[in-house]
Protein backbone atom coordinates (compact mmCIF):
# COMPACT_ATOMS: atom_id res chain seq x y z
CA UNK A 1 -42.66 -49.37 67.07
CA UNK A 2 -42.91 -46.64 69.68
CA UNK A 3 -46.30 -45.65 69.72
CA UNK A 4 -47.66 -42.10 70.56
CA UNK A 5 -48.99 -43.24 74.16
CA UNK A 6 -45.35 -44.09 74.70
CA UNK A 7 -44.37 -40.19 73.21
CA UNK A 8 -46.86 -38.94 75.06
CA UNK A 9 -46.08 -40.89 78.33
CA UNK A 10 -42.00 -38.84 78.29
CA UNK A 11 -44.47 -35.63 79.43
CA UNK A 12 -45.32 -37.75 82.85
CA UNK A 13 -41.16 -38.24 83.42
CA UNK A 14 -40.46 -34.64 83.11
CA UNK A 15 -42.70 -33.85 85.72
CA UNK A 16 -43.03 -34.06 89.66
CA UNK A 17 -43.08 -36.84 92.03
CA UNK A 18 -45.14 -39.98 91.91
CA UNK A 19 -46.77 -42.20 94.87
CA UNK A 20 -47.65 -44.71 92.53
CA UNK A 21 -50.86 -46.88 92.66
CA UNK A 22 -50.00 -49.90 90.62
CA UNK A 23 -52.31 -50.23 87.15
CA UNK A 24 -50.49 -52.71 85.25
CA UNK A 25 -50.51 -53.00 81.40
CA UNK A 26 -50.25 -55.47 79.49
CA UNK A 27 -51.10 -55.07 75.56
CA UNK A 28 -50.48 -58.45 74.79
CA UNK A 29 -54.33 -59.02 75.86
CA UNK A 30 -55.44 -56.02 74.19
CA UNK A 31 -57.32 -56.40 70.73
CA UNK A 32 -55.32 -54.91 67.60
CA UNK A 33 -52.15 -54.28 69.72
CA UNK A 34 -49.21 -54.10 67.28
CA UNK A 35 -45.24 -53.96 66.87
CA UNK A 36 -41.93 -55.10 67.68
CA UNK A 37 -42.59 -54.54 71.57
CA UNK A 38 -46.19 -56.28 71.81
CA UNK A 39 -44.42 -59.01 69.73
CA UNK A 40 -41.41 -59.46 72.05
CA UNK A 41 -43.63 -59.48 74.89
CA UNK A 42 -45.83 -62.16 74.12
CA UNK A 43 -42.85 -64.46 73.16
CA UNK A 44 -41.52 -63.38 76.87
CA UNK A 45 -44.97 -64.97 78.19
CA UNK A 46 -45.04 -67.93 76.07
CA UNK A 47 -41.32 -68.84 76.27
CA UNK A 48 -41.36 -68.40 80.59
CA UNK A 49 -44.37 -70.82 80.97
CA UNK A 50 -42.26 -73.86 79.68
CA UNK A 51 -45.68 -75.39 77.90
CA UNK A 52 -43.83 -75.57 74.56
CA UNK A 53 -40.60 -76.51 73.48
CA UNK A 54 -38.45 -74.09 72.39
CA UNK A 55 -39.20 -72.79 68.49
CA UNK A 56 -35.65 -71.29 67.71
CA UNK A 57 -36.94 -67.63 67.01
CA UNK A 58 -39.30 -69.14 64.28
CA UNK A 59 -42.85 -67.63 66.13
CA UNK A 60 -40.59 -64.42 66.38
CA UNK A 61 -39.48 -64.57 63.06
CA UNK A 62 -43.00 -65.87 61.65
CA UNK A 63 -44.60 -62.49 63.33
CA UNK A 64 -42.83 -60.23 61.18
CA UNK A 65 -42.48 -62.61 57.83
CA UNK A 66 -47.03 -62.90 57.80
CA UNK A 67 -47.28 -59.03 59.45
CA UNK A 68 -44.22 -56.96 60.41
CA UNK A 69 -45.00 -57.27 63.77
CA UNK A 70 -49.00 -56.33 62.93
CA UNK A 71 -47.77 -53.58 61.14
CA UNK A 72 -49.01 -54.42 58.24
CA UNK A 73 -52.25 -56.22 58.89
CA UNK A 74 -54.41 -55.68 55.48
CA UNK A 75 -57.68 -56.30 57.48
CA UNK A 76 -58.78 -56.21 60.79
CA UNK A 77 -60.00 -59.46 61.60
CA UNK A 78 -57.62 -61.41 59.98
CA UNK A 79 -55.60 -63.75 62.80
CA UNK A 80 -53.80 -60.84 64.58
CA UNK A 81 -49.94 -60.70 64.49
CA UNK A 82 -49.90 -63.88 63.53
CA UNK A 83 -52.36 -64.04 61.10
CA UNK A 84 -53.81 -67.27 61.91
CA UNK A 85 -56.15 -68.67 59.74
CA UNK A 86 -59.37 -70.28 60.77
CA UNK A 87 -58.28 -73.74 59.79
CA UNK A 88 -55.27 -73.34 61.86
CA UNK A 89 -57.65 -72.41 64.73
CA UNK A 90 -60.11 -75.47 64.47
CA UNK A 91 -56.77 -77.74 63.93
CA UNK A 92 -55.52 -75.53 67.38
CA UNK A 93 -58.51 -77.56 69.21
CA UNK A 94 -58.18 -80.81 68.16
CA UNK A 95 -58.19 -83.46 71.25
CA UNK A 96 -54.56 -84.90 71.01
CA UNK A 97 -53.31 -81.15 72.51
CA UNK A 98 -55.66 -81.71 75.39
CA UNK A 99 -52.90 -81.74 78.11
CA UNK A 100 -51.68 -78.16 76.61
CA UNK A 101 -54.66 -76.92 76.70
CA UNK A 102 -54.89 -77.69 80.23
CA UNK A 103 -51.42 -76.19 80.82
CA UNK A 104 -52.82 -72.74 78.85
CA UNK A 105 -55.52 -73.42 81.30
CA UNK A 106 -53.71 -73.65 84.03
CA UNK A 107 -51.02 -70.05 82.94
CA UNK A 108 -53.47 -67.92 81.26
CA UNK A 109 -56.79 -68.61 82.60
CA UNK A 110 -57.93 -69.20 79.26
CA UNK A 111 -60.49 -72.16 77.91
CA UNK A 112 -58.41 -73.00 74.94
CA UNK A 113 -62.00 -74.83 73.52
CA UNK A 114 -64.30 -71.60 73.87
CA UNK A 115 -61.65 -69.10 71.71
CA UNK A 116 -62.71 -67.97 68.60
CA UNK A 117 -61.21 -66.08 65.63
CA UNK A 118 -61.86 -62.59 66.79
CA UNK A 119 -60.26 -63.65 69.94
CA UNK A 120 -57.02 -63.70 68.16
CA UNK A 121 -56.86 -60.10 67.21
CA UNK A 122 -55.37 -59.88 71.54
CA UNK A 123 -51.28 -60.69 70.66
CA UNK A 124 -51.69 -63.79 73.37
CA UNK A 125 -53.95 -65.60 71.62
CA UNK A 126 -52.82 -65.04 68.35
CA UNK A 127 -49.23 -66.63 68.90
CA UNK A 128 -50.49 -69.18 71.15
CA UNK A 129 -53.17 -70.49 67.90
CA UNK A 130 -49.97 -70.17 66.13
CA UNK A 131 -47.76 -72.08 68.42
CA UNK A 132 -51.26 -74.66 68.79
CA UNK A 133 -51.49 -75.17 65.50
CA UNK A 134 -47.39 -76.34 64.79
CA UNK A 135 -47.90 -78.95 67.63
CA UNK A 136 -50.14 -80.81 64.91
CA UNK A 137 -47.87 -81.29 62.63
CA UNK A 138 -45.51 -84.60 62.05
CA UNK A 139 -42.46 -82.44 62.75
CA UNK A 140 -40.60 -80.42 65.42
CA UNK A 141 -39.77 -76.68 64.46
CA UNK A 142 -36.37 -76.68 62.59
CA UNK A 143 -33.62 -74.47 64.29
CA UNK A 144 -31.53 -73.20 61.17
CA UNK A 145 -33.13 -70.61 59.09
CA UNK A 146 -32.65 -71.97 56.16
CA UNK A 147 -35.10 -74.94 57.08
CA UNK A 148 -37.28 -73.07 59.11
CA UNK A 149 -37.66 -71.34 55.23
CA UNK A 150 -38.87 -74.55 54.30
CA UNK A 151 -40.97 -75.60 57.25
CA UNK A 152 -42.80 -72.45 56.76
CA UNK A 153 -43.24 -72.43 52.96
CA UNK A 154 -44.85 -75.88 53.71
CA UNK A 155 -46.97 -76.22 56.39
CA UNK A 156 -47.59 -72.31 57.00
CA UNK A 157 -47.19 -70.17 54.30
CA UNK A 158 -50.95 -69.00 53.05
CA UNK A 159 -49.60 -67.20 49.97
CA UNK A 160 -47.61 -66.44 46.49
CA UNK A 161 -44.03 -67.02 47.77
CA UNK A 162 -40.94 -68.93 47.95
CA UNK A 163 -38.46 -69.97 50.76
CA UNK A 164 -36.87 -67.14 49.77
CA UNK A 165 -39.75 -64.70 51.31
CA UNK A 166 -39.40 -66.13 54.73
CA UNK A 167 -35.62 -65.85 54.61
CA UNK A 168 -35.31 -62.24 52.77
CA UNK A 169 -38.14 -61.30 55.20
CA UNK A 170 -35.77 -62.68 58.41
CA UNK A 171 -32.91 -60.45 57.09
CA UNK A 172 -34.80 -57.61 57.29
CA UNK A 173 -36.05 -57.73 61.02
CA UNK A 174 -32.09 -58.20 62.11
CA UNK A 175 -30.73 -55.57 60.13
CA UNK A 176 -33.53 -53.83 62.47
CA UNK A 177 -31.73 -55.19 65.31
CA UNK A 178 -29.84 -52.51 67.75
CA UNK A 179 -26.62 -53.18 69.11
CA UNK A 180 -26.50 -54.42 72.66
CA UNK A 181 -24.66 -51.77 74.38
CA UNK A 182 -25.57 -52.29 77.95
CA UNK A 183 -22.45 -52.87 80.38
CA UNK A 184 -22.05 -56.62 80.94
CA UNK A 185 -18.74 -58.85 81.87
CA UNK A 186 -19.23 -61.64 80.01
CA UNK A 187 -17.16 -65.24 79.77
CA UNK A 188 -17.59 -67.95 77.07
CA UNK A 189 -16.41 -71.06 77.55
CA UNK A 190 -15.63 -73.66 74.39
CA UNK A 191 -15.71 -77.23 74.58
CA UNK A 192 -12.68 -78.38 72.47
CA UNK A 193 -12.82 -81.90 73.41
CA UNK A 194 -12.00 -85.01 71.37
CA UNK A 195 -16.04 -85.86 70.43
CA UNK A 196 -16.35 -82.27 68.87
CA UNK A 197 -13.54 -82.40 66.02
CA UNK A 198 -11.92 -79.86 64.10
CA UNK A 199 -14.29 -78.55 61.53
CA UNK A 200 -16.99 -78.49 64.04
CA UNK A 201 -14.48 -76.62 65.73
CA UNK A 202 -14.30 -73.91 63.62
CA UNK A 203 -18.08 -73.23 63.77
CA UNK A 204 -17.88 -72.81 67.41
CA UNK A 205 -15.32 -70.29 66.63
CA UNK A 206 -16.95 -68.35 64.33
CA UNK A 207 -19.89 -68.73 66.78
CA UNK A 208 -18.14 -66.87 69.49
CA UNK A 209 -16.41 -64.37 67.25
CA UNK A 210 -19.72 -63.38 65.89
CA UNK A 211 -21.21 -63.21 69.47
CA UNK A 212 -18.70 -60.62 70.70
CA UNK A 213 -19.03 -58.72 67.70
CA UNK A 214 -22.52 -58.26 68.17
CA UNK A 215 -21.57 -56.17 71.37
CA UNK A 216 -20.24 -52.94 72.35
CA UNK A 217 -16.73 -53.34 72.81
CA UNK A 218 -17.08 -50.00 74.84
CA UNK A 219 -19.81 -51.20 77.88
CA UNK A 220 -19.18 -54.57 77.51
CA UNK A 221 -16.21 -57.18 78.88
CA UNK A 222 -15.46 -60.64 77.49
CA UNK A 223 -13.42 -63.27 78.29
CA UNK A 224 -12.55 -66.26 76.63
CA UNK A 225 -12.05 -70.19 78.14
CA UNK A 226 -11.31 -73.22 75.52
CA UNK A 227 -11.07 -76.46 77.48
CA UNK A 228 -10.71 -80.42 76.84
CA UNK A 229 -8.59 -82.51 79.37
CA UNK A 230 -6.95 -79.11 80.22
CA UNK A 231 -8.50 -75.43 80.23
CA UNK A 232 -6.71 -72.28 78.51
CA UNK A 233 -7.99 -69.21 79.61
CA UNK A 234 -7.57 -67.42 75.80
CA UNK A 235 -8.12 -63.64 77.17
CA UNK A 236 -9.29 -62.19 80.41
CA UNK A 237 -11.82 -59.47 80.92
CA UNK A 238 -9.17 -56.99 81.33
CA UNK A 239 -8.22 -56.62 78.10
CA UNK A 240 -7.83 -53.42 75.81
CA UNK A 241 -8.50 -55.65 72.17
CA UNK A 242 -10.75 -54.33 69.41
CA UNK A 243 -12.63 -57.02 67.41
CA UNK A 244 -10.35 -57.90 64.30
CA UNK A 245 -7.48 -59.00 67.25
CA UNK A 246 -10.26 -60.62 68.91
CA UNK A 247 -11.07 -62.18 66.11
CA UNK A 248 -7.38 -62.89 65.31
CA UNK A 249 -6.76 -64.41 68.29
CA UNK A 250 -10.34 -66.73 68.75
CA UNK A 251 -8.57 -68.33 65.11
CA UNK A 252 -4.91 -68.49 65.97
CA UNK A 253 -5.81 -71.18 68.89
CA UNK A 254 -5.73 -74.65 67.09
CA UNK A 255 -7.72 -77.15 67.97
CA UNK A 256 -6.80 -79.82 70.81
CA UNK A 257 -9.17 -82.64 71.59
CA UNK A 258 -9.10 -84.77 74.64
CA UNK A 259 -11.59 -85.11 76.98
CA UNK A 260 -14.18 -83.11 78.71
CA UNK A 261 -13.39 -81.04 82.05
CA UNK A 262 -16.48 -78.74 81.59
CA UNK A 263 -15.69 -78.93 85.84
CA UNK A 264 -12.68 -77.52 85.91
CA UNK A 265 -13.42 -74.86 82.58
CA UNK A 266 -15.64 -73.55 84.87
CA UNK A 267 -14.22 -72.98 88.28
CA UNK A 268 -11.74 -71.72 85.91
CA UNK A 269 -14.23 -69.01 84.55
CA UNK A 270 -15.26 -68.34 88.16
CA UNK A 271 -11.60 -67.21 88.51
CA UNK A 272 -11.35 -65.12 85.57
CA UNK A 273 -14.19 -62.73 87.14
CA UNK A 274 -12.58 -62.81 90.16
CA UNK A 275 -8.83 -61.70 88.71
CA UNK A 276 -10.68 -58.85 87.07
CA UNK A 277 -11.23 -55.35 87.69
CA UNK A 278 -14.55 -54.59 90.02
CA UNK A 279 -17.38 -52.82 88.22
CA UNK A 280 -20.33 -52.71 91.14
CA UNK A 281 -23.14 -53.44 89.79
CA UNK A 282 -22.87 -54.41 86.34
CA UNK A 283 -24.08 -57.86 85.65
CA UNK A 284 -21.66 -60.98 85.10
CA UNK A 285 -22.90 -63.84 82.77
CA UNK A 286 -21.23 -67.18 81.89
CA UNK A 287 -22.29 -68.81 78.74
CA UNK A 288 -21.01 -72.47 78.36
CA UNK A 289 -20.99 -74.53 75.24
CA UNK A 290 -20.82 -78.21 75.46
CA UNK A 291 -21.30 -80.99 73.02
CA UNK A 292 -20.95 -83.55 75.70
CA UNK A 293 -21.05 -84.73 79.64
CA UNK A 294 -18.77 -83.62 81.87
CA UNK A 295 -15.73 -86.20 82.77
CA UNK A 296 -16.42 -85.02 86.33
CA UNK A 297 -19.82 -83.28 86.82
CA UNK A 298 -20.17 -79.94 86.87
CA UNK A 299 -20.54 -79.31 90.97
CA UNK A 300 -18.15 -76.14 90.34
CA UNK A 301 -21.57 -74.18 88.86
CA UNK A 302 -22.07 -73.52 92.70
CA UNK A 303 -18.81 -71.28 92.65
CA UNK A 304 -20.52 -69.07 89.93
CA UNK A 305 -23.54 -69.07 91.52
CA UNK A 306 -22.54 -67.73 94.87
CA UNK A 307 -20.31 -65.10 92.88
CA UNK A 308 -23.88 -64.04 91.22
CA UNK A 309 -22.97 -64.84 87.77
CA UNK A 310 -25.55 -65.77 85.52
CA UNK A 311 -25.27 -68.62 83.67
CA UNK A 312 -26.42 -70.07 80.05
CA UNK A 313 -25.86 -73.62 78.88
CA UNK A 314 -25.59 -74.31 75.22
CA UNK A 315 -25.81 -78.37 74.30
CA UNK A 316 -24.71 -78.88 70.94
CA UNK A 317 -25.69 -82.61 69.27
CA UNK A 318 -27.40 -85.71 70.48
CA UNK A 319 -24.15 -86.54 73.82
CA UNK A 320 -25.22 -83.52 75.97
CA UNK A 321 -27.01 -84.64 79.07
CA UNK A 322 -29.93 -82.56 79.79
CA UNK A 323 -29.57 -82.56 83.67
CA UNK A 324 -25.97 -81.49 83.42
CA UNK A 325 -27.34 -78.60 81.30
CA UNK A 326 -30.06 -77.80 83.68
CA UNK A 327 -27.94 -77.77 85.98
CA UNK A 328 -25.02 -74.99 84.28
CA UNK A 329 -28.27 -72.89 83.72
CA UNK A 330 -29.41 -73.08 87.57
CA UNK A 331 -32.13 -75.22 86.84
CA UNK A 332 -33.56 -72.45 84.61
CA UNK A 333 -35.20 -73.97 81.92
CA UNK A 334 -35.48 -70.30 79.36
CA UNK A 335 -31.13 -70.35 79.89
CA UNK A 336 -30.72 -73.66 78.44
CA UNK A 337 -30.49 -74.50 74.88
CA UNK A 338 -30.34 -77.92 73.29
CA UNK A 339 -29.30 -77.23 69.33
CA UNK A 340 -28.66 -80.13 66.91
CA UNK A 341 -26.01 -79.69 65.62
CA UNK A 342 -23.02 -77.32 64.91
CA UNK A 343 -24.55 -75.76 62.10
CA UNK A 344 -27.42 -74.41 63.52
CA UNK A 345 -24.33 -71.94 65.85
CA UNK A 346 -24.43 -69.96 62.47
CA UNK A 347 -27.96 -68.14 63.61
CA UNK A 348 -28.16 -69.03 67.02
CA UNK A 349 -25.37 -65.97 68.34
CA UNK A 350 -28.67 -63.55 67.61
CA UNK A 351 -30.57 -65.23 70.25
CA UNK A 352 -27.93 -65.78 72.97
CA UNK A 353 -27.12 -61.81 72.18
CA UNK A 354 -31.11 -61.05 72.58
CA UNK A 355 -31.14 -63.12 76.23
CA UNK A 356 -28.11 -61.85 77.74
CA UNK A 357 -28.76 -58.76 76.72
CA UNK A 358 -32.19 -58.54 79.38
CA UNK A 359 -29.61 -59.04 82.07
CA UNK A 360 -30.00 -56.15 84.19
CA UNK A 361 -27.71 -53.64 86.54
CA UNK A 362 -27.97 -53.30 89.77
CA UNK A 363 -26.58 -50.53 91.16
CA UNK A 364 -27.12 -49.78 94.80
CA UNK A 365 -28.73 -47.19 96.61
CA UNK A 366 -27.37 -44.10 96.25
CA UNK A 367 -25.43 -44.49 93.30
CA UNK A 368 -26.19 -42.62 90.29
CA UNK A 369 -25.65 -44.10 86.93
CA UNK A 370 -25.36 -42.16 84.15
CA UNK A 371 -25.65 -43.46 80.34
CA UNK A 372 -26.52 -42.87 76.57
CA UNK A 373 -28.85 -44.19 74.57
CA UNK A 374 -29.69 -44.29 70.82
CA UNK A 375 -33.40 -44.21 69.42
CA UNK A 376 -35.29 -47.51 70.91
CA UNK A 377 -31.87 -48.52 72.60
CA UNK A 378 -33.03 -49.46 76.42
CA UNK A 379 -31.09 -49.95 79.21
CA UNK A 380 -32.61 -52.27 82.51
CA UNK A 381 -32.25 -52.16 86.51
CA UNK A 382 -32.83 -54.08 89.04
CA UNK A 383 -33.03 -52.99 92.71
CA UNK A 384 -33.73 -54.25 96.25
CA UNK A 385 -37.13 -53.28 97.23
CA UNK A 386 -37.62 -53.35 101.02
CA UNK A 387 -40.24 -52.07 103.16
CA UNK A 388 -41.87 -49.42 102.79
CA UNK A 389 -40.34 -48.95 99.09
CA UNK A 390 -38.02 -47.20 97.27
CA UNK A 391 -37.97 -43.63 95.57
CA UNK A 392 -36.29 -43.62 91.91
CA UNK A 393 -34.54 -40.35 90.83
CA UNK A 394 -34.59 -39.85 87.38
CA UNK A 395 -32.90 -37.15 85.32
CA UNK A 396 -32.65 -36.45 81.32
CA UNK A 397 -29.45 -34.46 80.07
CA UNK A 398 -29.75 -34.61 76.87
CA UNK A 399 -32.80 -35.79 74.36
CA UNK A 400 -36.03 -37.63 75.56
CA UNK A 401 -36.19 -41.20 77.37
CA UNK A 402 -39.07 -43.07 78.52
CA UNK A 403 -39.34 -45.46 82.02
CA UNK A 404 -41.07 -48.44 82.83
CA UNK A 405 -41.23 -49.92 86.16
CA UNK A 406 -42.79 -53.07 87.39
CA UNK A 407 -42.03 -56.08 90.29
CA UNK A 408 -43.17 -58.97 88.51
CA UNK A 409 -41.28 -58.55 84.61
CA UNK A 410 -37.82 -58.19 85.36
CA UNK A 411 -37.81 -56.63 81.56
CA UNK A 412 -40.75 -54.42 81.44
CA UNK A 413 -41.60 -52.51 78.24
CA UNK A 414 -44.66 -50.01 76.69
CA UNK A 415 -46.48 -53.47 76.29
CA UNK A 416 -46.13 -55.01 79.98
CA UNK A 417 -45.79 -53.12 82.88
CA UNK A 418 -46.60 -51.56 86.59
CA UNK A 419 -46.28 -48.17 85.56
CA UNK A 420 -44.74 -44.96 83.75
CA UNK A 421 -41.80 -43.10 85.39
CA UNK A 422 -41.66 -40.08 86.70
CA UNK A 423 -38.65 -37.92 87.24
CA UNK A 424 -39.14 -38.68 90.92
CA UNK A 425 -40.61 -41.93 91.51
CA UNK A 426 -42.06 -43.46 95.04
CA UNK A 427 -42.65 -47.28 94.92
CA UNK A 428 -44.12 -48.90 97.37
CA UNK A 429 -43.32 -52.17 98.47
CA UNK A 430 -47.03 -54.83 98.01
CA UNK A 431 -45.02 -57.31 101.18
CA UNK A 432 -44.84 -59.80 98.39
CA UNK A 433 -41.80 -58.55 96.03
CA UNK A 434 -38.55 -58.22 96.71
CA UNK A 435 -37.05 -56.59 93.61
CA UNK A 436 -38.09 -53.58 91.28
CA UNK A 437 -37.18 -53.93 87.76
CA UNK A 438 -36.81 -50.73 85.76
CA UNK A 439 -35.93 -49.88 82.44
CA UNK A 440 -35.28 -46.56 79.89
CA UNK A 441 -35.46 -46.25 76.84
CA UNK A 442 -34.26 -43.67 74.28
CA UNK A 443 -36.62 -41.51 72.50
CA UNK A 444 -34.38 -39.36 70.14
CA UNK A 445 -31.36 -40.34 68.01
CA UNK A 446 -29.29 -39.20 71.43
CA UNK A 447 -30.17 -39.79 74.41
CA UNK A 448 -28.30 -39.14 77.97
CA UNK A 449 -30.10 -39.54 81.60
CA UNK A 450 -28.83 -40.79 84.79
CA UNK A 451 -30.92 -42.63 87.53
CA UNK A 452 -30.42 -43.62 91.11
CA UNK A 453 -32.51 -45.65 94.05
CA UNK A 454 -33.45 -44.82 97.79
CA UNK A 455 -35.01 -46.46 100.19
CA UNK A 456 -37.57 -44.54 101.86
């Protein structure tokens, strides 16, 4: 929800220049802070630390199944977002999650031991009780939706309702969802190796069809690598295709088994960003999907990385070799994901969409880059922040949009940030950082601005 401190906040861009004195906010440790962006935040803090393993949306999902984000709290001291009950609190304590208390400890500054229920009204707390409280139980988090339906009806569900409620309730929120329409080049590559067989084939198909179509076609570039003993490059960025003959040609390529040169698939990628057109500054991200270990390692992922491409590793089943995967991902723990199964690809495109989206441009100095934007829609920069700083130029066309700024949250947001935008914008540089991460978001059903960097 966009609050009316954000609304009001769109009078500060329309005015003069800024030498800004950095007040960061953060309204995930603010009591009764509510909505989508206080939500998404929090999960940002929690999922960065590393101190749990990774829930597969569920906290996400659970925030807006119990509360619609806080929206729709009935009471005011009631468990926050989360709605955490006091049971679930004492059970958060109990002496077998000592060593994650000491890691909340350790990230937060916060004596896990000395919280107590009004504490969780503050978004933090709230989802970390949450996230406390499913380490008790004799089960992992589930990573399909329809048993993470049943996982919640039993072990969290405080109420009159059926799987169905979680699952109707999870609908909802993604119809919510806004089409990612940020420029991006982006590559998949398929394992089609003999270990991954044809039906499970098909998923992984109907994976990466339903990936690309939850993209702008317009802003955004993919390209498409299936590879066993041999890789075929299936189409190149540079490609004029709407989605049904993407879609047309993803199924047309039949299934070939062999063996598993995730090596050469992706020096092979590396070359497909190379043979295509140069947009400066628009981000380049590799996604790889794998049920299995390379035949050769994957040494190659140092070609991508000195081309700045981003990378994500997707393991699929119980062969995948969690170094190897570390390793595709940069050693970047948040852009690797271990799923069971093939099954579980069937939800899991909404969350590879929701990461790559935060992958920001990063246009140079000088340039001016102008875009749209739809109500909510948000676009995000990065830039080079020397000494003394940097001066961002900031211009509305058409609508209202709203800026955030900050050097530490490389997404920041109403909920987490340095500071509010102005249409001229001096940031100094605190000799720590090195980048400035901006973004903009729309305010009105239409939306066009354009922004640009100096260095003062």
């Amino acid at each position: 929800m966009l609050t009316n401190l954000l609304v009001l906040n769109i009078v500060v861009l329309l005015l003069g220049t800024c030498h800004e004195i950095f007040a960061r906010t953060d309204l995930t440790l603010e009591d009764g802070s509510v909505g989508t962006e206080v939500v998404e935040a929090t999960l940002k803090k929690i999922r960065r630390s590393d101190i749990f393993q990774d829930d597969y949306d569920f906290l996400k999902r659970l925030a807006y199944v119990e509360s619609e984000d806080g929206e729709s709290k009935k009471k005011a001291n009631d468990g926050g977002i989360w709605q955490v009950n006091q049971e679930y609190l004492d059970q958060s304590k109990q002496p077998s999650l000592t060593d994650l208390h000491k890691q909340i400890t350790t990230t937060y500054n916060i004596s896990w031991a000395g919280v107590n229920f009004s504490d969780l009204q503050k978004p933090l707390f709230s989802a970390i009780a949450a996230r406390l409280y499913l380490a008790t139980l004799d089960q992992d988090v589930p990573q399909s939706l329809e048993s993470q339906s049943d996982f919640w009806l039993q072990h969290y569900n405080q109420r009159d309702a059926t799987r169905q409620t979680f699952s109707s309730k999870v609908v909802e929120m993604e119809n919510k969802t806004i089409t990612c329409k940020g420029k991006m080049d982006f590559v998949l590559v398929l394992d089609g190796s003999g270990s991954v067989g044809e039906e499970n084939f098909l998923k992984a198909q109907e994976f990466v069809a339903s990936l690309i179509g939850s993209f702008s076609l317009v802003s955004s570039r993919f390209g498409y690598l299936v590879y066993s003993n041999l890789v075929d490059t299936i189409f190149q960025l540079d490609n004029t295709l709407n989605m049904d003959q993407i879609r047309r040609i993803i199924f047309e390529y039949e299934y070939q088994g062999g063996g598993t040169n995730t090596n050469g698939a992706i020096k092979e990628a590396v070359n497909v960003f190379s043979a295509a057109s140069v947009r400066p500054g628009v981000p380049k991200v590799l996604a790889v999907l794998t049920d299995g270990k390379s035949g050769n390692g994957v040494g190659n992922i140092e070609l991508a990385k000195q081309a700045n491409i981003s990378t994500y590793a997707v393991g699929i089943g119980p062969e995948t070799d969690p170094e190897e995967l570390q390793e595709i991902a940069y050693n970047n723990p948040t852009n690797v994901f271990s799923l069971n199964d093939f099954e579980v690809l069937k939800d899991f495109y909404r969350r590879l969409n929701a990461e790559t989206c935060n992958n920001a441009q990063t246009p140079g100095f000088g340039v001016v880059t102008t875009d749209e934007l739809s109500f909510k829609e948000k676009r995000f920069y990065e830039f080079d922040l020397p000494s003394p700083g940097i001066t961002i130029e900031t211009d509305i066309q058409v609508g209202d949009v709203i800026g955030f700024y900050s050097l530490v949250e490389s997404n920041p947001s109403i909920a987490l940030h340095d500071g509010v935008l102005n249409r001229t914008t001096v940031i100094p540089s605190d000799g720590v950082s090195t980048r400035a991460y901006v973004t903009i978001q729309g305010l009105k059903d239409q939306n066009t601005y354009s922004i640009s960097a100096r260095q003062l």
